[in-house]
PDB file of N, CA and C in Angstrom:
ATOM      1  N   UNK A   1     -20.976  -0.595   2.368  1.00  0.00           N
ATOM      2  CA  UNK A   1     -20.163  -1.787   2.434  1.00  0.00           C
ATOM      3  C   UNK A   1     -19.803  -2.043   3.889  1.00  0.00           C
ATOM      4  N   UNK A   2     -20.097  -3.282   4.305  1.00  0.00           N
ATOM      5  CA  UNK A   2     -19.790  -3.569   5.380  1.00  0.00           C
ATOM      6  C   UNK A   2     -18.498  -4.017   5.833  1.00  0.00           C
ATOM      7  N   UNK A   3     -17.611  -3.362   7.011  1.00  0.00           N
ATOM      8  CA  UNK A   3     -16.146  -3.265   6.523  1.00  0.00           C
ATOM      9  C   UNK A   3     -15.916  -4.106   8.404  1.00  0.00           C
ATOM     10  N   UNK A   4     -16.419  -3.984   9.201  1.00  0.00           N
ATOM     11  CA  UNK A   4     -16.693  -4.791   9.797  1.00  0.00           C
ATOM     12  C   UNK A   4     -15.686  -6.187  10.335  1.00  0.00           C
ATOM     13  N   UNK A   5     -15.169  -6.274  11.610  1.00  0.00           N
ATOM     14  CA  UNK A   5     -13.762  -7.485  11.544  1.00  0.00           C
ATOM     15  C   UNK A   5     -14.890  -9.074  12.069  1.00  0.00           C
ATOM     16  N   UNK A   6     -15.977  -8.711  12.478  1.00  0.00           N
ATOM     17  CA  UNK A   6     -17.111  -9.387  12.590  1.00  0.00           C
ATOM     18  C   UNK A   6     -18.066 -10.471  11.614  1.00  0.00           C
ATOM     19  N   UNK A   7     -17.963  -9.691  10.501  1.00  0.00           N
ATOM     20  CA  UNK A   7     -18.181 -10.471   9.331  1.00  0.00           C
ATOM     21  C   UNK A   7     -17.087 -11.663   8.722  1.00  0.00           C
ATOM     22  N   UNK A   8     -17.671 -13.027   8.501  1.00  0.00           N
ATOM     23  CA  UNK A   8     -17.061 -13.954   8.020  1.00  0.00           C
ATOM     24  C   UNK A   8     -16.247 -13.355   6.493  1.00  0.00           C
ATOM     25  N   UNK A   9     -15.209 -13.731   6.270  1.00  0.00           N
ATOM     26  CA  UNK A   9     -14.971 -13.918   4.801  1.00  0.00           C
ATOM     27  C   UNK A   9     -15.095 -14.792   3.924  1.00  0.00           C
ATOM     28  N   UNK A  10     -15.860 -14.011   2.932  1.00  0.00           N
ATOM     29  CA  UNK A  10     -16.431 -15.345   1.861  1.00  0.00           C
ATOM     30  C   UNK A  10     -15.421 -14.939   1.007  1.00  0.00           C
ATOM     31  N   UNK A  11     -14.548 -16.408   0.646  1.00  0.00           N
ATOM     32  CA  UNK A  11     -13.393 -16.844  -0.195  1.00  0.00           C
ATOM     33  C   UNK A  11     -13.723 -16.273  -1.514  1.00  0.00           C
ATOM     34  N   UNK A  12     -14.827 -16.673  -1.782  1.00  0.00           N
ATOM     35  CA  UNK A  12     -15.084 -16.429  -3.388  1.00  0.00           C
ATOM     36  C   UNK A  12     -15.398 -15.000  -4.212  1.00  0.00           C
ATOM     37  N   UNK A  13     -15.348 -13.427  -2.677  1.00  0.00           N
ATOM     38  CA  UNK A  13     -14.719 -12.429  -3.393  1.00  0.00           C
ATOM     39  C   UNK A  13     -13.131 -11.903  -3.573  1.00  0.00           C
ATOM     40  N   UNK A  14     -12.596 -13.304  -3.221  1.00  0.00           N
ATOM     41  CA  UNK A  14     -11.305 -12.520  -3.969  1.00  0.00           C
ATOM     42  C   UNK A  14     -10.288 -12.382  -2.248  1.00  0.00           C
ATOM     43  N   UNK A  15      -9.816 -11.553  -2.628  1.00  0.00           N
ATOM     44  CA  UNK A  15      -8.523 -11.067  -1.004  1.00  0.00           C
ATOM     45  C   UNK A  15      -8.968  -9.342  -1.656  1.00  0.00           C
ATOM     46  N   UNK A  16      -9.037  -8.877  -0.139  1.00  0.00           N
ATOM     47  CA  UNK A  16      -9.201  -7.540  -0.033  1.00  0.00           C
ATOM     48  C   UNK A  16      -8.180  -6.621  -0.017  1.00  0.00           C
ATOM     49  N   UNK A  17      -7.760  -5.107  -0.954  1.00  0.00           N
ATOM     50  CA  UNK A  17      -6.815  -4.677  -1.279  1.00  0.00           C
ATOM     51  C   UNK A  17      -7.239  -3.098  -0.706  1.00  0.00           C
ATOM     52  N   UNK A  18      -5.821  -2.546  -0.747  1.00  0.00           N
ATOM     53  CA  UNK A  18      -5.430  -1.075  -0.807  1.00  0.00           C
ATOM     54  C   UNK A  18      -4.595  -0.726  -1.380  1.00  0.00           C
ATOM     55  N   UNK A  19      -4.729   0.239  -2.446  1.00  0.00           N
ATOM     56  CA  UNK A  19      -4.087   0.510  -3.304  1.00  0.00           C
ATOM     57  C   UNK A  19      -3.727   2.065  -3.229  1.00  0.00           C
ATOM     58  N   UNK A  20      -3.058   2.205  -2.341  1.00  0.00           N
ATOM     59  CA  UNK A  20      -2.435   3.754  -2.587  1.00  0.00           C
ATOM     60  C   UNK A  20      -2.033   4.810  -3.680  1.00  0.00           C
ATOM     61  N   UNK A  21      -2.286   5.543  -4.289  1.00  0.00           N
ATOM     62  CA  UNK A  21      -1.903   6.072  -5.698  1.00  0.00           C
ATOM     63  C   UNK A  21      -1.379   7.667  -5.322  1.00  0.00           C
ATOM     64  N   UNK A  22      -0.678   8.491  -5.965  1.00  0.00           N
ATOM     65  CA  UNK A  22      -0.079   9.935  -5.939  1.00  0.00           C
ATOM     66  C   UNK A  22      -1.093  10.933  -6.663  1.00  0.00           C
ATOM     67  N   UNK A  23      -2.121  10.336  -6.862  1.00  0.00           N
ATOM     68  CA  UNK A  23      -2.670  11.299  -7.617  1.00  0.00           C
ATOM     69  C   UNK A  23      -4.587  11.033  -7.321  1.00  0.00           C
ATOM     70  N   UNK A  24      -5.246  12.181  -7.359  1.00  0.00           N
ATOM     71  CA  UNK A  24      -6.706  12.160  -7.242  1.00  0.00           C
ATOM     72  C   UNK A  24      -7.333  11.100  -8.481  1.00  0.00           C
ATOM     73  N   UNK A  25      -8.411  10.334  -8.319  1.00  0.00           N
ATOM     74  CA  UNK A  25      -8.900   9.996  -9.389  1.00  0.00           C
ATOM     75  C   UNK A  25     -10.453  10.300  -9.577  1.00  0.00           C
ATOM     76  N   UNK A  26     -10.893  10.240 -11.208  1.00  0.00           N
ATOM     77  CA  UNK A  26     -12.352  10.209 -10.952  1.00  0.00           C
ATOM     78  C   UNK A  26     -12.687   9.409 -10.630  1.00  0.00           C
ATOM     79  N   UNK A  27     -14.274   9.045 -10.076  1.00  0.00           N
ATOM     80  CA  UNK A  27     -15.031   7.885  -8.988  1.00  0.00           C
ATOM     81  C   UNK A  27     -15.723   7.452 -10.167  1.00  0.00           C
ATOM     82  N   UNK A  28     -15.390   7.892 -11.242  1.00  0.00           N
ATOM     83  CA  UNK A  28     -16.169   7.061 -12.533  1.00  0.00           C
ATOM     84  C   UNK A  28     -14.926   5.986 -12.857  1.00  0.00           C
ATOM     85  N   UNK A  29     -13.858   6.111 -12.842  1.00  0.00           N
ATOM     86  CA  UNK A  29     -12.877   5.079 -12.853  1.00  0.00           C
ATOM     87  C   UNK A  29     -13.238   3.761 -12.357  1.00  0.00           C
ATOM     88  N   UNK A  30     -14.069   3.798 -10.961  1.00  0.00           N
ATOM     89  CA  UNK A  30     -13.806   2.608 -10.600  1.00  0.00           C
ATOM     90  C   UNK A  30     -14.380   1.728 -11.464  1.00  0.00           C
ATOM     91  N   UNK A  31     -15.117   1.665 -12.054  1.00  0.00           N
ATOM     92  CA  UNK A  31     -15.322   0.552 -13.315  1.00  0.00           C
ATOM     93  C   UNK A  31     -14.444  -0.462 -13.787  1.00  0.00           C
ATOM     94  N   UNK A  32     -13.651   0.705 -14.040  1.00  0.00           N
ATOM     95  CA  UNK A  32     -12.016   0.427 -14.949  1.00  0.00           C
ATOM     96  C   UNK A  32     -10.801  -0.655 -14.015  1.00  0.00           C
ATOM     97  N   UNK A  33     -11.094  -0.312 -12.378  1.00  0.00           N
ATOM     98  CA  UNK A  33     -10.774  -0.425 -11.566  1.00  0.00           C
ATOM     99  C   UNK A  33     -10.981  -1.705 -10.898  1.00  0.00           C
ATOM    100  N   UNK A  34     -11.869  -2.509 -11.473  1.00  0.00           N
ATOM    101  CA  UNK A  34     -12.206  -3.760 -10.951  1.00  0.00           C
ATOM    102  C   UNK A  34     -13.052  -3.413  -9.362  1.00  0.00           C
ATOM    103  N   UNK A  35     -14.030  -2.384  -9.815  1.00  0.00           N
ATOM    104  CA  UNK A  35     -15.057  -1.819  -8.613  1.00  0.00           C
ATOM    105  C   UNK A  35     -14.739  -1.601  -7.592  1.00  0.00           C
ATOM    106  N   UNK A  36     -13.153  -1.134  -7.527  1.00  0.00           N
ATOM    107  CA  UNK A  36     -12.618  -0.769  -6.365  1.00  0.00           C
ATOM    108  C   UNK A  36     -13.027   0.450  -5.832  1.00  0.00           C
ATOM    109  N   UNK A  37     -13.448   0.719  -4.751  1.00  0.00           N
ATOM    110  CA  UNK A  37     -13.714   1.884  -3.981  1.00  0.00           C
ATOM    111  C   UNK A  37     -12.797   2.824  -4.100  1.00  0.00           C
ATOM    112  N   UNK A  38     -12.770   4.263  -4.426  1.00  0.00           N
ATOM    113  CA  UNK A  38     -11.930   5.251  -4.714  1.00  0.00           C
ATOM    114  C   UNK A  38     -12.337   6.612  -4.070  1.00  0.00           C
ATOM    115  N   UNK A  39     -11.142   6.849  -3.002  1.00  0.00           N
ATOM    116  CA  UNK A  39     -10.930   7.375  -1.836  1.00  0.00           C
ATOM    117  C   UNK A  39     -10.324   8.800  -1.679  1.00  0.00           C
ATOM    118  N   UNK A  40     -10.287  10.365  -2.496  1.00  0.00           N
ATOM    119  CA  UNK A  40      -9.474  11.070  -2.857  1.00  0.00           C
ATOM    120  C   UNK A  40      -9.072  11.975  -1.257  1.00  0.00           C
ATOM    121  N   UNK A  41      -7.707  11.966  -1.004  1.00  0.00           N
ATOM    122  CA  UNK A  41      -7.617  11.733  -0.125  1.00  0.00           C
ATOM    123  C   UNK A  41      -7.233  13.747   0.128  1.00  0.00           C
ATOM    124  N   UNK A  42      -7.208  14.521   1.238  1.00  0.00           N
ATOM    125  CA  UNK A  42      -7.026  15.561   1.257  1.00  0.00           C
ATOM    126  C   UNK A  42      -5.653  16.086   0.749  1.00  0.00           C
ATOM    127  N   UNK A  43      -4.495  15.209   1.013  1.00  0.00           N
ATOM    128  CA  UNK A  43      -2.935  14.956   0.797  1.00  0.00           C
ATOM    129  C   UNK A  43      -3.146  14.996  -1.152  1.00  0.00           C
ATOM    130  N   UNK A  44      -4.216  14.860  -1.343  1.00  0.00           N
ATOM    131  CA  UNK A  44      -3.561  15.220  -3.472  1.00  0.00           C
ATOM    132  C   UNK A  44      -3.019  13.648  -3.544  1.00  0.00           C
ATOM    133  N   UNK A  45      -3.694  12.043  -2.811  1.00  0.00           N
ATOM    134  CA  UNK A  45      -3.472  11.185  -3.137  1.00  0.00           C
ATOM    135  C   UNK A  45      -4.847  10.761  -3.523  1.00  0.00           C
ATOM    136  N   UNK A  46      -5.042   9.384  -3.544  1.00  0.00           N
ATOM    137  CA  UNK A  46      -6.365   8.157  -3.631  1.00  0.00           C
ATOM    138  C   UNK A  46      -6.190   6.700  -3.084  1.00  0.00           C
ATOM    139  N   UNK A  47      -6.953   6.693  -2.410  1.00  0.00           N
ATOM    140  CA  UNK A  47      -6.918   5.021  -2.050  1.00  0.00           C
ATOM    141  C   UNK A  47      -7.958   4.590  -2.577  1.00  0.00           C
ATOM    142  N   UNK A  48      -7.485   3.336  -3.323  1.00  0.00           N
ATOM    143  CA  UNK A  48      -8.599   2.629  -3.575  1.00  0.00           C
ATOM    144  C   UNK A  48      -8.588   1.310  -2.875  1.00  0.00           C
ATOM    145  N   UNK A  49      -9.799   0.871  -2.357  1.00  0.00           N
ATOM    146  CA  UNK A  49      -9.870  -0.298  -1.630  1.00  0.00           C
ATOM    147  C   UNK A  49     -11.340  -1.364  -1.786  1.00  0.00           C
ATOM    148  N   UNK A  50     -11.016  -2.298  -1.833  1.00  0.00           N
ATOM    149  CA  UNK A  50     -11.939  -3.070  -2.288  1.00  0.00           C
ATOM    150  C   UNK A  50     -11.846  -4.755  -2.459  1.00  0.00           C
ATOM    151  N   UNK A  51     -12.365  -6.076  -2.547  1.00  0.00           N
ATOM    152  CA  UNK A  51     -11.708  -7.394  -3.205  1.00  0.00           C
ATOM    153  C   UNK A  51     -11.903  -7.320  -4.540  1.00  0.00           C
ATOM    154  N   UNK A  52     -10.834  -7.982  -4.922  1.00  0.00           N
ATOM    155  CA  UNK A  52     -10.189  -8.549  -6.316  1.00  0.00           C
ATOM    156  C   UNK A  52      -9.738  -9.526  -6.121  1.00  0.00           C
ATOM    157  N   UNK A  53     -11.064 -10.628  -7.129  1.00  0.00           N
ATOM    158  CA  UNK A  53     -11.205 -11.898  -7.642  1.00  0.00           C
ATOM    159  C   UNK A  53      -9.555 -13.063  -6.840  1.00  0.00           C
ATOM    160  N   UNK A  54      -8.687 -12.093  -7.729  1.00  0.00           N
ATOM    161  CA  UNK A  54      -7.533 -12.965  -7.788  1.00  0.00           C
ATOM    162  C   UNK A  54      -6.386 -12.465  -8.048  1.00  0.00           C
ATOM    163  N   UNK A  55      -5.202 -12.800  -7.948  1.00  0.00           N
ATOM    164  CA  UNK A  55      -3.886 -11.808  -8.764  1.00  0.00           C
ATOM    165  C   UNK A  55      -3.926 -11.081 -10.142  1.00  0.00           C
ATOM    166  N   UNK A  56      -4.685 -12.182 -11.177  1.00  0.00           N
ATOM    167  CA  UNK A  56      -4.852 -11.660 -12.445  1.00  0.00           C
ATOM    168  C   UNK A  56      -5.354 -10.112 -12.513  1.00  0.00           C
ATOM    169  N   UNK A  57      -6.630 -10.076 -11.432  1.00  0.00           N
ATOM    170  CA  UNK A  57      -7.368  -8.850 -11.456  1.00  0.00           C
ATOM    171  C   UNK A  57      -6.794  -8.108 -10.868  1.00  0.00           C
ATOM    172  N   UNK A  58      -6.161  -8.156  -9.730  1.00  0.00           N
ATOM    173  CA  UNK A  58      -4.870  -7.222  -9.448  1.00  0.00           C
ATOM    174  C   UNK A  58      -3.867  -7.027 -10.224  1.00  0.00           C
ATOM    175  N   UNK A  59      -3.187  -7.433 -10.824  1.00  0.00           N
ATOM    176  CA  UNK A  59      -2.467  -6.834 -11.985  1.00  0.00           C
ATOM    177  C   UNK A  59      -3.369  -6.513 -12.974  1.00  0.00           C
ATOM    178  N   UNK A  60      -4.304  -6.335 -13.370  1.00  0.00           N
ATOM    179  CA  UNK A  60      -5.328  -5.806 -14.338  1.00  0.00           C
ATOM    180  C   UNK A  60      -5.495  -3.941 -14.057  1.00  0.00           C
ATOM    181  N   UNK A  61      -5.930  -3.902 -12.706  1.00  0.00           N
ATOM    182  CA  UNK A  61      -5.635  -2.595 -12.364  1.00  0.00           C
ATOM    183  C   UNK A  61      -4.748  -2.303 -11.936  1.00  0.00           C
ATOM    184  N   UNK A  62      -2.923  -2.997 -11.400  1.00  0.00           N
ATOM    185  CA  UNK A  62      -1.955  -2.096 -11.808  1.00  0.00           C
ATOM    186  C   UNK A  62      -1.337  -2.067 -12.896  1.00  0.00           C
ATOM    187  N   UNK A  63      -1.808  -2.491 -14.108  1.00  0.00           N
ATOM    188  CA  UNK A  63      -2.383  -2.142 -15.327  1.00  0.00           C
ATOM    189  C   UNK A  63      -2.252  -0.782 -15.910  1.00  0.00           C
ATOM    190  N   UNK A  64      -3.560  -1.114 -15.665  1.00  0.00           N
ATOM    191  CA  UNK A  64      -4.300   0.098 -15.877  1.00  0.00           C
ATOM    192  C   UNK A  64      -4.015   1.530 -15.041  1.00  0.00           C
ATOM    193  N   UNK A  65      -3.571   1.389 -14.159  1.00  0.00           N
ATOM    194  CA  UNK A  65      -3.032   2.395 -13.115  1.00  0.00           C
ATOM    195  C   UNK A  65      -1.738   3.182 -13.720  1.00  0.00           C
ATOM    196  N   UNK A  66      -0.672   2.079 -14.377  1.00  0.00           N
ATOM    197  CA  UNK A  66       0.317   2.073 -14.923  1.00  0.00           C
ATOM    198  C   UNK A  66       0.197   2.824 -16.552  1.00  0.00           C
ATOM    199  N   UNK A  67      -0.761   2.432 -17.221  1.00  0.00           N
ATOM    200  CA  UNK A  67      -1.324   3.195 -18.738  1.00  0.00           C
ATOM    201  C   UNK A  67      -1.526   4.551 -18.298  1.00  0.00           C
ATOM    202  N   UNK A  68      -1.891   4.708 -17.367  1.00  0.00           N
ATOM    203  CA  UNK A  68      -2.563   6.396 -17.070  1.00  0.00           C
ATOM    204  C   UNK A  68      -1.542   7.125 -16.289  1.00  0.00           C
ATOM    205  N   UNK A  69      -0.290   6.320 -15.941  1.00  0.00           N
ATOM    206  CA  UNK A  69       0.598   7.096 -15.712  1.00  0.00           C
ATOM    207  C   UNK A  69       0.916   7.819 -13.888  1.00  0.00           C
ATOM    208  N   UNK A  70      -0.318   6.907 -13.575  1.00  0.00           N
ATOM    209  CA  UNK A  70      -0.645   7.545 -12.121  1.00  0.00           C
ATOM    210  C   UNK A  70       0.664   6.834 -11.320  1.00  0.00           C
ATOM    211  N   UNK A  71       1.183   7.770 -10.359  1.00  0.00           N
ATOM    212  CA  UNK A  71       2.195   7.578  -9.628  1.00  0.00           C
ATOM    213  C   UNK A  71       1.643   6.439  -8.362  1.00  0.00           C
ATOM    214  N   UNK A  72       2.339   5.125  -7.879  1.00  0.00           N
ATOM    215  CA  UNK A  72       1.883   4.239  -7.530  1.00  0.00           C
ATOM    216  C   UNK A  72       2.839   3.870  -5.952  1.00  0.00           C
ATOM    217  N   UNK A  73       2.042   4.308  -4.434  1.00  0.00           N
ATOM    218  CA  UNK A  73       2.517   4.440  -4.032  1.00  0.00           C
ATOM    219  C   UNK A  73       2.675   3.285  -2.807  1.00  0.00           C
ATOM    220  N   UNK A  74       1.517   2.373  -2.800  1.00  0.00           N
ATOM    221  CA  UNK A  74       1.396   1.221  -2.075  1.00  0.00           C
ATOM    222  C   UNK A  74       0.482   0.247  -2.707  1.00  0.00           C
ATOM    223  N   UNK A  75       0.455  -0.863  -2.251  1.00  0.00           N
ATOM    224  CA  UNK A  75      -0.422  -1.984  -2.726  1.00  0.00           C
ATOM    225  C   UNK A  75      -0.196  -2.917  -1.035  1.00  0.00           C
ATOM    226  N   UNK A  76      -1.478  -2.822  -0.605  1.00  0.00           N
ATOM    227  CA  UNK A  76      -1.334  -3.652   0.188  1.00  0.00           C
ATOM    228  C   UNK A  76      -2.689  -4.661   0.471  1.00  0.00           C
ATOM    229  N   UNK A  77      -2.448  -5.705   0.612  1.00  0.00           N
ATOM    230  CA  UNK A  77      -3.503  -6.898   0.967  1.00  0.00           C
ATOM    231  C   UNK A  77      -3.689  -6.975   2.391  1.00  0.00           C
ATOM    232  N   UNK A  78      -5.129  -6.573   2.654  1.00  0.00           N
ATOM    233  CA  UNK A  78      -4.959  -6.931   3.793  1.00  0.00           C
ATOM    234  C   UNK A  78      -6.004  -8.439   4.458  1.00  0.00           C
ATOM    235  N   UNK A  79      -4.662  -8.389   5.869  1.00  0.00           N
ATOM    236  CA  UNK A  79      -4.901  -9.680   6.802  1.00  0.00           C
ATOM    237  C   UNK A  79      -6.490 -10.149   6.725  1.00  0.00           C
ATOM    238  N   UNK A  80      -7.138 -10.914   6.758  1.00  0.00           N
ATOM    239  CA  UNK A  80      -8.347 -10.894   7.279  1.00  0.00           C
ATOM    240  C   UNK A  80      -8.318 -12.406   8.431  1.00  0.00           C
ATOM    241  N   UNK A  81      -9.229 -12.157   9.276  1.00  0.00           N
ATOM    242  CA  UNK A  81      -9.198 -12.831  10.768  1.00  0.00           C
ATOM    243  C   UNK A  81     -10.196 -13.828  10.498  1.00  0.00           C
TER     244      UNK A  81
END
């Protein structure tokens, strides 16, 4: 994935997220996840990062984040230039 501040943003994937979590996840999740990239971090956390469509799909996976009980430690959108 090209992550890149060089690349244009195309509107129509969504706004790009980070989703901080307290807990490791499996990388088979991201499915579940709205194909968010999942990051297990050495600290016994996960970031997942990735675009989502729209708000709906962001609350879809803190959702789902929320059913499984996983401790939820940031959500952040980030800027794009």
């Amino acid at each position: 994935m090209n992550t890149s501040n060089t690349t244009p943003h195309d509107r129509s994937k969504g706004s790009r997220y980070q989703i901080r979590i307290g807990q490791h996840l499996d990388p088979e999740c991201a499915d579940w996840l709205g194909g968010l990239a999942i990051t297990n971090l050495p600290t016994g956390e996960a970031l997942l990062s990735g675009y989502l469509i729209d708000q709906a799909a962001l609350h879809g996976v803190l959702q789902y984040l929320r059913d499984l009980n996983v401790p939820l430690i940031e959500v952040k959108r980030e800027e794009l230039r």
